[in-house]
N, C-alpha and C. Protein backbone atom coordinates (compact mmCIF):
# COMPACT_ATOMS: atom_id res chain seq x y z
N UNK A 1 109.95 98.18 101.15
CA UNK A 1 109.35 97.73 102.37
C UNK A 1 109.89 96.37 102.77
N UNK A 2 109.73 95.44 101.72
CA UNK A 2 110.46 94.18 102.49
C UNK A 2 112.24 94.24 102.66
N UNK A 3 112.72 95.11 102.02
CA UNK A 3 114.35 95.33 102.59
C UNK A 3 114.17 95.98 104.20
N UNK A 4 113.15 96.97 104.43
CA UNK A 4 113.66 97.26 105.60
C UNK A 4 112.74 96.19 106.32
N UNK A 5 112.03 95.48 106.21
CA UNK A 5 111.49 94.04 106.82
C UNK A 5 112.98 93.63 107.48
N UNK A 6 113.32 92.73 105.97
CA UNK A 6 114.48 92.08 105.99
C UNK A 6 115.88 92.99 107.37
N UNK A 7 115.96 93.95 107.48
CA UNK A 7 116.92 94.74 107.97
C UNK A 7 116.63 94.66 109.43
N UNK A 8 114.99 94.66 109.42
CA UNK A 8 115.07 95.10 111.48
C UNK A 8 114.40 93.43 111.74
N UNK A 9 115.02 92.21 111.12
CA UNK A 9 114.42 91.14 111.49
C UNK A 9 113.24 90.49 111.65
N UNK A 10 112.30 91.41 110.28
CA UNK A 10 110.73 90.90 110.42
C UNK A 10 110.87 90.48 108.95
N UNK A 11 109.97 89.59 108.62
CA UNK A 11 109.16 88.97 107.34
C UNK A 11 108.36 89.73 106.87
N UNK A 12 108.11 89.90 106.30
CA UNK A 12 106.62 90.85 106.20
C UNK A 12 105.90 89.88 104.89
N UNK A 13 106.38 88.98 104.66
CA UNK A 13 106.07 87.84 103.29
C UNK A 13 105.52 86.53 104.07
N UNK A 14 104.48 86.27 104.96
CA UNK A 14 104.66 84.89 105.32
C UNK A 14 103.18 84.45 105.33
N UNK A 15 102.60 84.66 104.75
CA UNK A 15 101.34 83.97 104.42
C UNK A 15 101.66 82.34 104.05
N UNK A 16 102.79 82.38 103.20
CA UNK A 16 102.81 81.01 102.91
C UNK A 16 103.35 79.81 103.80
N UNK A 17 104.19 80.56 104.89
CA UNK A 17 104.74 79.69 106.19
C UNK A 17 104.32 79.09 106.78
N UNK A 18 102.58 80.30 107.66
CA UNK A 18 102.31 79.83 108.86
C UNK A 18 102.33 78.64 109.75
N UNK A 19 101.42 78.30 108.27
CA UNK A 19 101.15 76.79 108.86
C UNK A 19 102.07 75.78 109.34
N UNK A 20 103.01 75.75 108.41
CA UNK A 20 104.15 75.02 108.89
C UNK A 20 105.17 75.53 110.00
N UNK A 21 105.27 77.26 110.15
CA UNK A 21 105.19 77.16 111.46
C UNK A 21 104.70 77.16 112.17
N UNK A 22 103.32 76.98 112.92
CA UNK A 22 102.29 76.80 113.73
C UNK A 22 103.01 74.82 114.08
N UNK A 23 102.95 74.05 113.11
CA UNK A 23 103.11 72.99 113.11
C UNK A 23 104.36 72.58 114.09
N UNK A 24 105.24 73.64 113.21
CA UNK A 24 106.69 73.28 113.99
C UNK A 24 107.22 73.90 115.19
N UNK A 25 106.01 74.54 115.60
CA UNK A 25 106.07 75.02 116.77
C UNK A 25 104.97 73.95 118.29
N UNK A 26 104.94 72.99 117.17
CA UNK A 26 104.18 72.09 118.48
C UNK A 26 102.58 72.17 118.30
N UNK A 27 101.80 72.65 117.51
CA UNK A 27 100.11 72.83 117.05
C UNK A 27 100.03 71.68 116.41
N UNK A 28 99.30 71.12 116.50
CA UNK A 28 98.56 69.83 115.71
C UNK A 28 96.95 70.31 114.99
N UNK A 29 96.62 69.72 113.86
CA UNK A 29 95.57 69.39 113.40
C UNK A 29 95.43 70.91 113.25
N UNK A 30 96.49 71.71 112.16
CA UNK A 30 96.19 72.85 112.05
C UNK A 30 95.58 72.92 110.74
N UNK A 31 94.97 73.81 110.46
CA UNK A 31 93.89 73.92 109.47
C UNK A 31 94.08 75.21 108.98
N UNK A 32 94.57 74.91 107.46
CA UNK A 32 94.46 76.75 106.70
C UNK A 32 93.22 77.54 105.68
N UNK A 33 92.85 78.25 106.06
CA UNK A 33 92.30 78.70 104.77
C UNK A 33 91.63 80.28 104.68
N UNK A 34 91.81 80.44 103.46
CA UNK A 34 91.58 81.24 102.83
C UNK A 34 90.23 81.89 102.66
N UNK A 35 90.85 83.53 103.29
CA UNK A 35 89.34 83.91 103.60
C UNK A 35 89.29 85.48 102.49
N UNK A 36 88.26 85.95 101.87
CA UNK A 36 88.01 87.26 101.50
C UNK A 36 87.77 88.08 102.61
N UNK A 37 88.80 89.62 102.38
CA UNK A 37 88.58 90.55 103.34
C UNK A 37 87.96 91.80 102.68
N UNK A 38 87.03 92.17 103.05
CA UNK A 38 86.43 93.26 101.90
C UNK A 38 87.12 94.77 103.14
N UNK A 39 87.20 95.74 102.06
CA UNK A 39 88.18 96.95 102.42
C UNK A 39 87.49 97.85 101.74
N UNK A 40 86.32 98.86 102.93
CA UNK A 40 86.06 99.62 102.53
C UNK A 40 84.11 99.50 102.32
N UNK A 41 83.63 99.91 102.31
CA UNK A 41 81.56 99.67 102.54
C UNK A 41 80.87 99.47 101.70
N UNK A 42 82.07 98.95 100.94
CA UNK A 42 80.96 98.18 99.26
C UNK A 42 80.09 97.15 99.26
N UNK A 43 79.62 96.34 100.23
CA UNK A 43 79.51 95.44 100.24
C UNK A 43 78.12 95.56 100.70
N UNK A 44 77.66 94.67 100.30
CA UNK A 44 75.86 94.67 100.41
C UNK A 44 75.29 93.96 101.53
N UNK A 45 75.68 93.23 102.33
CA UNK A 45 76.45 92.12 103.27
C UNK A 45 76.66 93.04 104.30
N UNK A 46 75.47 93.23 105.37
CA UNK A 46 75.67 94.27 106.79
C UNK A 46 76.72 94.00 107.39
N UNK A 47 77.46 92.58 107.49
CA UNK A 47 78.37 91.80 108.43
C UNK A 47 79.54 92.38 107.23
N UNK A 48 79.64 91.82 106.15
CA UNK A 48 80.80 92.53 105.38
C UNK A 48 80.98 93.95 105.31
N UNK A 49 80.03 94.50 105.39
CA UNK A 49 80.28 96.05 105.39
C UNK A 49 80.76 96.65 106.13
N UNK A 50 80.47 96.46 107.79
CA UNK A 50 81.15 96.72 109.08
C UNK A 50 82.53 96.20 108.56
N UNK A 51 82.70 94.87 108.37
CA UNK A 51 83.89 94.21 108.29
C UNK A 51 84.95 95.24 107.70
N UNK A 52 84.63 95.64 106.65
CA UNK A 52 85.39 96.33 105.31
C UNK A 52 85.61 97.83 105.74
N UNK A 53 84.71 98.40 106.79
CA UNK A 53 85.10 99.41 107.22
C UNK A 53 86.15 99.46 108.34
N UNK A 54 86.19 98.58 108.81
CA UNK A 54 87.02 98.62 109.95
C UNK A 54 88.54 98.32 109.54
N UNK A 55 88.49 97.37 108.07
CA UNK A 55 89.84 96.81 107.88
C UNK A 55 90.06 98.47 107.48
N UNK A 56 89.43 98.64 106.53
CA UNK A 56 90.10 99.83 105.76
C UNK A 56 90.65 101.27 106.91
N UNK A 57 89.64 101.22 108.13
CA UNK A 57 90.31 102.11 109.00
C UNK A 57 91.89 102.12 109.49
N UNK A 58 91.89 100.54 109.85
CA UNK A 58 93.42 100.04 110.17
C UNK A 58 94.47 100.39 109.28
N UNK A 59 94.16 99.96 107.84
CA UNK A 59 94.66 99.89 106.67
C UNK A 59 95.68 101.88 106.55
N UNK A 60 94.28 102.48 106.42
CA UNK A 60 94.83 104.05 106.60
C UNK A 60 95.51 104.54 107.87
N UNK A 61 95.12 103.99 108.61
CA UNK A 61 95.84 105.09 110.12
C UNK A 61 97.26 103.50 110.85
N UNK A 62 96.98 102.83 110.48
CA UNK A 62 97.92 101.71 110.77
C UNK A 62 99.28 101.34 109.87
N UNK A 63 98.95 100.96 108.73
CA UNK A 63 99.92 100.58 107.37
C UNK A 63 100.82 101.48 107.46
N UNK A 64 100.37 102.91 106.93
CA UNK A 64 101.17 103.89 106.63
C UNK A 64 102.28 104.51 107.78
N UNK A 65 101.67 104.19 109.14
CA UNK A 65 102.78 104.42 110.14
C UNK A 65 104.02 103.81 110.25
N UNK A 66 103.35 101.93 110.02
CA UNK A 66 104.13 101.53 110.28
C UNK A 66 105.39 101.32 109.16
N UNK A 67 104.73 101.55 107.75
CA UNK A 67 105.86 101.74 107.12
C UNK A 67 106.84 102.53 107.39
N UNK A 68 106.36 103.56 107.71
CA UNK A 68 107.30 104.95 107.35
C UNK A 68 108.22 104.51 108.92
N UNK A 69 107.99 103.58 109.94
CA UNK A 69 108.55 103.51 110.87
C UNK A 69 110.12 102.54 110.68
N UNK A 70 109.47 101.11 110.17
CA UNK A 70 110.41 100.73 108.72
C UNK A 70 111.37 101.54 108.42
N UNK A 71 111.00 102.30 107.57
CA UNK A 71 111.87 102.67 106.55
C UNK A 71 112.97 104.28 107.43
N UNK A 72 112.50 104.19 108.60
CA UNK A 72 113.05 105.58 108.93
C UNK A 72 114.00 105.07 110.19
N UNK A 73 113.48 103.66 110.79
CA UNK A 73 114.59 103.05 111.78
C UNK A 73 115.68 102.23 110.72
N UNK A 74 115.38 101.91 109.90
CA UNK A 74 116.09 100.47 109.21
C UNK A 74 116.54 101.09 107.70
N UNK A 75 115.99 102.05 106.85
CA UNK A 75 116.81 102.44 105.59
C UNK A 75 117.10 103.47 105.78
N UNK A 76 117.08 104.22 106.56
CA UNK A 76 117.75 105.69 106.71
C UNK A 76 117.18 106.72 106.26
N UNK A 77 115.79 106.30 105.80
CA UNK A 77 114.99 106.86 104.76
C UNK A 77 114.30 108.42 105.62
C-alpha cells in the first residue's frame, strides 16, 4: 500500500508532518493532539458508540476501495 502511495504521488504516512506542514503553509498557533477513535459499538459511551460505528462504516465500505484503487491504477495489481 505505501509503494503504490509512493507511485501515484500520495503519502499515506503523515501523521507525523502535519503540523509542520500546516505551519509551513502559513497557520500559526497550531495545536496537535492526540485523540482515541473507537471502531466499532463497544463502547459504553452513547457519544463513543455512534462515534465507533460510523468510523468502522467508513473503515469497511471506504478503505478497501480505495486500496484496491491504489494498487490497480499504480502496481498493476
Amino acid at each position: 500500500m505505501l509503494d503504490s502511495g509512493e507511485a501515484s504521488g500520495m503519502a499515506f504516512h503523515v501523521g507525523p508532518f502535519i503540523k509542520q506542514r500546516l505551519e509551513d503553509a502559513g497557520f500559526v498557533n497550531v495545536v496537535e493532539k492526540t485523540i482515541c477513535c473507537t471502531i466499532g459499538p463497544w463502547s459504553s459511551d452513547p457519544w463513543e458508540r455512534e462515534v465507533g460505528i460510523w468510523e468502522q462504516l467508513r473503515l469497511e465500505r471506504g478503505v478497501q476501495l480505495f486500496c484496491e484503487r491504489r494498487c490497480i491504477n499504480n502496481l498493476g495489481v
